[in-house]
Protein backbone atom coordinates (compact mmCIF):
# COMPACT_ATOMS: atom_id res chain seq x y z
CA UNK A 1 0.00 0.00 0.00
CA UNK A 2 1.56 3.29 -1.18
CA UNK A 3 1.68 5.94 1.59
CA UNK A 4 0.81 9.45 1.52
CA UNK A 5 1.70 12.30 3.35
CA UNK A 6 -0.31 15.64 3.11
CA UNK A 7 -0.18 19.33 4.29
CA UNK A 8 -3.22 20.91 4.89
CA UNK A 9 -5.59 18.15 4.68
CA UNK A 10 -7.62 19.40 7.90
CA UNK A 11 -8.50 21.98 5.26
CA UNK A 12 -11.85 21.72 2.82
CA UNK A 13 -9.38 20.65 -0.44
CA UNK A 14 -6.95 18.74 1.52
CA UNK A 15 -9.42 16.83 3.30
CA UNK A 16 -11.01 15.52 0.25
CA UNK A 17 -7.91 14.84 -1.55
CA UNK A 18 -7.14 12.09 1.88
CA UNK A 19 -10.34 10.97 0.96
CA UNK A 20 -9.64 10.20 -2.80
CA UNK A 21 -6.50 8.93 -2.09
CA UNK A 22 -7.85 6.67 0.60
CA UNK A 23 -10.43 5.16 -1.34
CA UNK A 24 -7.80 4.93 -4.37
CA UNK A 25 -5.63 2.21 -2.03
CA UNK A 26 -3.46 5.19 -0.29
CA UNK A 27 -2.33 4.43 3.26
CA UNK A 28 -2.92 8.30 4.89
CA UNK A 29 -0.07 10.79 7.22
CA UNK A 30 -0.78 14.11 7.98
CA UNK A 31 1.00 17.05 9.16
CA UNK A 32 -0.73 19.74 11.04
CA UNK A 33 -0.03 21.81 13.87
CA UNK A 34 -1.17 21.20 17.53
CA UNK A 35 -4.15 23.52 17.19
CA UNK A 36 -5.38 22.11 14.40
CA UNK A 37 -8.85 20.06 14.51
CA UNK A 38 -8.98 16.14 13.04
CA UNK A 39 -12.74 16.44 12.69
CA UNK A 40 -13.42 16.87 9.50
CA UNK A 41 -11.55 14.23 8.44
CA UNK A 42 -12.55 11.77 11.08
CA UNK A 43 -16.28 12.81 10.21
CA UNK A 44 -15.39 11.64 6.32
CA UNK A 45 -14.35 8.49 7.35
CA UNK A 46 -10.31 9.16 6.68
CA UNK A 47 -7.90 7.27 8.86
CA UNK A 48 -4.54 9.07 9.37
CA UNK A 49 -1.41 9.16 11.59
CA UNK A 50 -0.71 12.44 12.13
CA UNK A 51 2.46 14.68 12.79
CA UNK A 52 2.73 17.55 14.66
CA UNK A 53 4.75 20.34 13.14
CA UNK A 54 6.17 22.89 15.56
CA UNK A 55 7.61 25.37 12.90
CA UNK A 56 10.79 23.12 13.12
CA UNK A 57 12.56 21.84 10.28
CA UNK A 58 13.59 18.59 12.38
CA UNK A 59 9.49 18.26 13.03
CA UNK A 60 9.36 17.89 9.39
CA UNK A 61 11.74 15.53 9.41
CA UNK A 62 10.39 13.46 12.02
CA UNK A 63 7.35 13.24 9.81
CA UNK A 64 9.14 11.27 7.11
CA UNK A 65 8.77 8.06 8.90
CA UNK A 66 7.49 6.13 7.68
CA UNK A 67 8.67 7.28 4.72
CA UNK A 68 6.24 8.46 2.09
CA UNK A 69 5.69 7.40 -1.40
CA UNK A 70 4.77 10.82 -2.21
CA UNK A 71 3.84 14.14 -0.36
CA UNK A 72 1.04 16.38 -1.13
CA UNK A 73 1.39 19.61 -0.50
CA UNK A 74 -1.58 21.64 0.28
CA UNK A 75 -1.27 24.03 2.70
CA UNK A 76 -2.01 27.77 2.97
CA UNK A 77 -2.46 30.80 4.37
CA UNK A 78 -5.81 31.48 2.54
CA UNK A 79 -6.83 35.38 2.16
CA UNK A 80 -7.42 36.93 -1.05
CA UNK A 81 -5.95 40.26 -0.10
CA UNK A 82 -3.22 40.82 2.78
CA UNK A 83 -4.99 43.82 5.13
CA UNK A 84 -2.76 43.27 8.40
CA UNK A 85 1.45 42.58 9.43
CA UNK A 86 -0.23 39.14 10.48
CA UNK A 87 -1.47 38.13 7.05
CA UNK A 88 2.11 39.38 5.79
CA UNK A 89 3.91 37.33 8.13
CA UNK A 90 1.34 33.99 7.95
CA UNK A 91 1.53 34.22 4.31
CA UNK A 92 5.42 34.34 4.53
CA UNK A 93 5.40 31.38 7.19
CA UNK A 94 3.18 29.27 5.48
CA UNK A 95 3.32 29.31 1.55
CA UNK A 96 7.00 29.97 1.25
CA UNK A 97 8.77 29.14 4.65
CA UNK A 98 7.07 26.45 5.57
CA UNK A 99 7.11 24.79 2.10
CA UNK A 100 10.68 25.49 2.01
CA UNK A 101 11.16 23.55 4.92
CA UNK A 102 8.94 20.62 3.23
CA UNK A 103 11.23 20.36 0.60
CA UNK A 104 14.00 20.39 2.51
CA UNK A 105 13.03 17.40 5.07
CA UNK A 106 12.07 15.81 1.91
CA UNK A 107 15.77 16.20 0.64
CA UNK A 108 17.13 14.45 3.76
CA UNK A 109 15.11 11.80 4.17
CA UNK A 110 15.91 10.26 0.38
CA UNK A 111 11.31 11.08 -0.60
CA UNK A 112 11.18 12.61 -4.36
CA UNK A 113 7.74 13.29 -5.31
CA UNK A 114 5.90 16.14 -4.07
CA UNK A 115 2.36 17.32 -5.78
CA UNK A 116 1.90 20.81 -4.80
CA UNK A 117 -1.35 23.05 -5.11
CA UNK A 118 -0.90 26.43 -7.19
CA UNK A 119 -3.40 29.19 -8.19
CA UNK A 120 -4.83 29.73 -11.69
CA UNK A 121 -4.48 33.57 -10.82
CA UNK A 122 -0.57 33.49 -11.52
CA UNK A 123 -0.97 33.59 -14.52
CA UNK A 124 -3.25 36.22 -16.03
CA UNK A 125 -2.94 37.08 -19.62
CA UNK A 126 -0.74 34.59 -19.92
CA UNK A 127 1.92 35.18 -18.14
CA UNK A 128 2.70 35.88 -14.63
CA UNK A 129 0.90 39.02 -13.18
CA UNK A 130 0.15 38.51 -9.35
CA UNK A 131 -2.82 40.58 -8.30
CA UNK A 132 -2.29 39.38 -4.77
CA UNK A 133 0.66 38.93 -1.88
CA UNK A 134 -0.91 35.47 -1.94
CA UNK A 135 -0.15 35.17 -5.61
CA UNK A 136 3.00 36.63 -5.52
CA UNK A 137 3.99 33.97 -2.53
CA UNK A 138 2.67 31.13 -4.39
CA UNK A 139 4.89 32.12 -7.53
CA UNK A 140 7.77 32.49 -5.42
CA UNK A 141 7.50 28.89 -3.68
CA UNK A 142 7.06 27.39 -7.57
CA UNK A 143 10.36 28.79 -7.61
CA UNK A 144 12.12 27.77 -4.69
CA UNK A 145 10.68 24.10 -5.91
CA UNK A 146 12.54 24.89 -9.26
CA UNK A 147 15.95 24.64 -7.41
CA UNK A 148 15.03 21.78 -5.75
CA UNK A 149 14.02 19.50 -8.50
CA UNK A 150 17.14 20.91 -10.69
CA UNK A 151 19.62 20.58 -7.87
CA UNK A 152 18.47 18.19 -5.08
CA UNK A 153 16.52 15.49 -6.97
CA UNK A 154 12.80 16.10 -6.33
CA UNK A 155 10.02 15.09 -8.73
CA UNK A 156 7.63 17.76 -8.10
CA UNK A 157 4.35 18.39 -9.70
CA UNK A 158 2.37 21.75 -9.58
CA UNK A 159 -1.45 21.76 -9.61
CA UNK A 160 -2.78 25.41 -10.48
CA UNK A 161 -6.58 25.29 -9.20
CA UNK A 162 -9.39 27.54 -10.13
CA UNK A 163 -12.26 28.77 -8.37
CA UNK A 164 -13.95 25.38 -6.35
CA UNK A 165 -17.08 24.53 -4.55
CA UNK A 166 -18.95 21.21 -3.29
CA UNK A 167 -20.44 19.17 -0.87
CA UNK A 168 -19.74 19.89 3.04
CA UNK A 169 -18.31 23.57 2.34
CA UNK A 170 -17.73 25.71 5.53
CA UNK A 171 -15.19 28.52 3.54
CA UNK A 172 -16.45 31.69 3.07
CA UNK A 173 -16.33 31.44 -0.22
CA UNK A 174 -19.00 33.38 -2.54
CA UNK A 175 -20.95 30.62 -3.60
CA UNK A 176 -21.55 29.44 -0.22
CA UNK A 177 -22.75 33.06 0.48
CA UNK A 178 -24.89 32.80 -2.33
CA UNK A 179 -26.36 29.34 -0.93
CA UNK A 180 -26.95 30.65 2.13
CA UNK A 181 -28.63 33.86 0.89
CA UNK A 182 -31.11 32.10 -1.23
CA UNK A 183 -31.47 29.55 2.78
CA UNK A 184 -31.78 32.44 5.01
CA UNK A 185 -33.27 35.51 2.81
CA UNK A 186 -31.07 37.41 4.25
CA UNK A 187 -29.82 40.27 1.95
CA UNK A 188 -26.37 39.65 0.02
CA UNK A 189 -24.71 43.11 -1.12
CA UNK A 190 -22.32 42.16 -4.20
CA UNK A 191 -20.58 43.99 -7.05
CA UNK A 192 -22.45 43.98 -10.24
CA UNK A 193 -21.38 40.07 -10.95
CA UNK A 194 -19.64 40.44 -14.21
CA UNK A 195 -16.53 38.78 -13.36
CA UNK A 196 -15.45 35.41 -15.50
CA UNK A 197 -15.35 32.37 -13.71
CA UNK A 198 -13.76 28.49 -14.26
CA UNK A 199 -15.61 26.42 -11.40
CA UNK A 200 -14.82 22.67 -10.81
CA UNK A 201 -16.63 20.74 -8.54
CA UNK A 202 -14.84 19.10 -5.35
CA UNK A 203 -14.74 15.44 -6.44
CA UNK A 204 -12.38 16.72 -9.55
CA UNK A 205 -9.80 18.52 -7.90
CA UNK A 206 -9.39 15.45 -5.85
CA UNK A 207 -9.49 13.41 -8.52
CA UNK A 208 -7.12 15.75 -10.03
CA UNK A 209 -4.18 14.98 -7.49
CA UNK A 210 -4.71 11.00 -7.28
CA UNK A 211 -3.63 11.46 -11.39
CA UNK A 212 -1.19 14.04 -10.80
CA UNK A 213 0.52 10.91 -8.61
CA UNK A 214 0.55 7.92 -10.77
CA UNK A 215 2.22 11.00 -13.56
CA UNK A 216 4.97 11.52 -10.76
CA UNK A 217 5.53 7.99 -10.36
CA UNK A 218 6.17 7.07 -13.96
CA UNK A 219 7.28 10.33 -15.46
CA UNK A 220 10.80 12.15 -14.38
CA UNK A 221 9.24 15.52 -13.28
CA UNK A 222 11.28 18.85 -12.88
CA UNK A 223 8.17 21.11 -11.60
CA UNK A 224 5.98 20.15 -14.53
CA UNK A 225 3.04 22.59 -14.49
CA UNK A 226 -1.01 21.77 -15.06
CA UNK A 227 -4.25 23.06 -14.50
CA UNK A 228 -7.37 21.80 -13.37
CA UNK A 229 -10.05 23.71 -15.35
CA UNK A 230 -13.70 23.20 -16.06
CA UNK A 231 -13.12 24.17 -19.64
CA UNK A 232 -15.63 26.71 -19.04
CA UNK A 233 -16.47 29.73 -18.31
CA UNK A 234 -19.05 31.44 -16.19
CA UNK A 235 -20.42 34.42 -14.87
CA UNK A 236 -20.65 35.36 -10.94
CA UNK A 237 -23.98 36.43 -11.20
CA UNK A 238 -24.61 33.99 -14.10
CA UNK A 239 -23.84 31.29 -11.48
CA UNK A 240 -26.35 32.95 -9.16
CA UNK A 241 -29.32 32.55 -11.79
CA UNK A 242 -28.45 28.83 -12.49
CA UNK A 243 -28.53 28.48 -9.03
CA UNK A 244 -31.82 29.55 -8.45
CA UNK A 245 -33.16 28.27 -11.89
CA UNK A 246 -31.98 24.68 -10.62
CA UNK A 247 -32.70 25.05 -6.59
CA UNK A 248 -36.25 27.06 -7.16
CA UNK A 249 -34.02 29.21 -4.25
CA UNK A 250 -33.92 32.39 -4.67
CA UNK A 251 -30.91 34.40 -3.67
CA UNK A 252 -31.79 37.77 -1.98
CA UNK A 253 -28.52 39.62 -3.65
CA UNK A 254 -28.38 43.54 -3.90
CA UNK A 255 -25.75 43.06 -7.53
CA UNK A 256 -24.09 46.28 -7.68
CA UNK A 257 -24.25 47.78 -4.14
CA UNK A 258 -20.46 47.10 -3.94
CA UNK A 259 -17.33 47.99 -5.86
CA UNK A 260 -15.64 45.46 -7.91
CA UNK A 261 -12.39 44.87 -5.83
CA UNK A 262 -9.33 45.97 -6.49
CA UNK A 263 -7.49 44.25 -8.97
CA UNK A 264 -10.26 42.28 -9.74
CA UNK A 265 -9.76 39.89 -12.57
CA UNK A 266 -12.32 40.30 -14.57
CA UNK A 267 -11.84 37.96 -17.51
CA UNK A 268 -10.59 34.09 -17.38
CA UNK A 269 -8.81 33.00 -19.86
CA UNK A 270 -8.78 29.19 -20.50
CA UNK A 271 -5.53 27.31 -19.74
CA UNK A 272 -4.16 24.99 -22.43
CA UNK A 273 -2.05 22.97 -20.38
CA UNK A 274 -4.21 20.59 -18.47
CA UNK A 275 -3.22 18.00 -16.75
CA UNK A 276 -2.44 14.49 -19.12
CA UNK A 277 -5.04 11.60 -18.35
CA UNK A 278 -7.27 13.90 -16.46
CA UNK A 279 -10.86 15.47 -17.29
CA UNK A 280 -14.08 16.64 -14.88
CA UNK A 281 -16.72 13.81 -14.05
CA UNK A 282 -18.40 16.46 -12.50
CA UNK A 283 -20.80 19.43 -14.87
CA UNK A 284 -21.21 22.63 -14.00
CA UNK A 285 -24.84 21.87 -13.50
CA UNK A 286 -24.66 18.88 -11.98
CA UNK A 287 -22.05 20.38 -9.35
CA UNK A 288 -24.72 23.24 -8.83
CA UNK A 289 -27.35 20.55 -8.45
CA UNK A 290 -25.06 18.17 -5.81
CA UNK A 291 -24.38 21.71 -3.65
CA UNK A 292 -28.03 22.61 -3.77
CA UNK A 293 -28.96 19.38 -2.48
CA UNK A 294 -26.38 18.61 0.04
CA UNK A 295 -27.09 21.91 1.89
């Protein structure tokens, strides 16, 4: 039984990517810090052994026994636009030091494949323009994996994921805020809705890193590049309306009675690099349909 060791999996993606992996014959270790909560994972039926990182390399380390197969690497700091010196410094800590530190407890214990989540929004016009800190940290950890792959021997794999929703969803993410408008009646102020959109559904990003692994294992990868796209595009507020249309909920949104924010990307552009061997299960509708429902 190949073993697996994640970052971030007490998270909403990481979670279901342990789950994916378990069900695809994956023995499951963790690492997470003291404070973090097992819950959500226990609740989904994933069995772990998990590893405590205390912001020490040599706790990193520690976690490479038993040694993995392959780590996945899907922690992060998540805000869409740094406000405070404490979003500076956690974005710092966790999407470029503490990776760093991943790769490098990787290098001494002998483990070569690492699948790594990226953002879609590094790459804007295609090529890199970060409209964020938390792009800009997410290039500069690609990077840092760069040397590692050409100079220490890593097999590393990057996943750049677009916009997400699904089943079991706690983020404040706008289409849970749409869901639970259309729930509650309570009044949703948004901007006018016009941005562009590429929305997979859960069950494909997961599926997505389960074939970014078996790639690793028979390819020789020096930070190969992919996307996970839907291979369409969307509307916010067109998402709204097909959520209603297909829920018979109606979403009690004010569109326009905020400003688009700043550096809003406004326009997707599809990616042409997607991932070999790899394709959603899951339609746009259908995904609506499954959140709707699972509510």
């Amino acid at each position: 039984m190949p073993h697996a060791l994640l970052t971030g999996a007490t998270g909403y993606i990481g979670s279901h990517v342990a789950l994916e992996l378990q069900k695809n014959g994956w023995d499951i270790g963790i690492i997470a810090r003291e404070s973090s909560r097992l819950d959500r994972l226990e609740a989904m039926g994933v069995t772990a052994d998990c590893h405590i990182y205390d912001g020490t390399l040599d706790s990193l380390i520690g976690a490479m026994t038993p040694k993995p197969d392959a780590v996945f690497h899907l922690a992060v700091y998540p805000v869409a636009q740094h406000k405070t010196e404490a979003d500076i410094r956690n974005l710092i800590s966790v999407d470029v030091l503490f990776g760093t530190f991943l790769l490098e407890a990787m290098r001494c214990c002998g483990v070569q494949r690492l699948i790594y989540a990226s953002t879609v929004w590094q790459q804007i016009g295609g090529g890199y323009a970060p409209n964020s800190l938390y792009t800009a940290t997410k290039q500069a950890y690609e990077d840092i994996v760069e040397y590692y792959c050409r100079c220490q021997g890593i097999r590393a794999l990057s996943l750049r994921l677009t916009d997400n929703f699904g089943k079991d969803d706690t983020r404040r993410k706008v289409f849970n805020l749409i869901r639970n408008s259309a729930q509650s009646g309570e009044l949703l102020k948004m901007s006018p809705g016009g941005q562009e959109l590429d929305v997979l559904y859960i069950d494909d990003i997961a599926g997505g890193f389960v074939q970014a692994a078996d790639i690793t294992e028979h390819e020789d990868c020096c930070n190969r590049k992919y996307t996970l796209t839907s291979g369409q595009v969307i509307t916010l507020r067109e998402f709204a309306e097909e959520y209603e249309r297909i829920s018979g909920q109606h979403p009690n949104i004010a569109w326009g009675s905020l400003p688009y924010r700043e550096h809003e990307i406004m326009k997707v552009d599809l990616p042409d690099n997607v991932l070999p061997g790899w394709k959603p299960t899951v339609s746009l509708l259908q995904g609506i349909k499954r959140f709707a429902e699972e509510s």
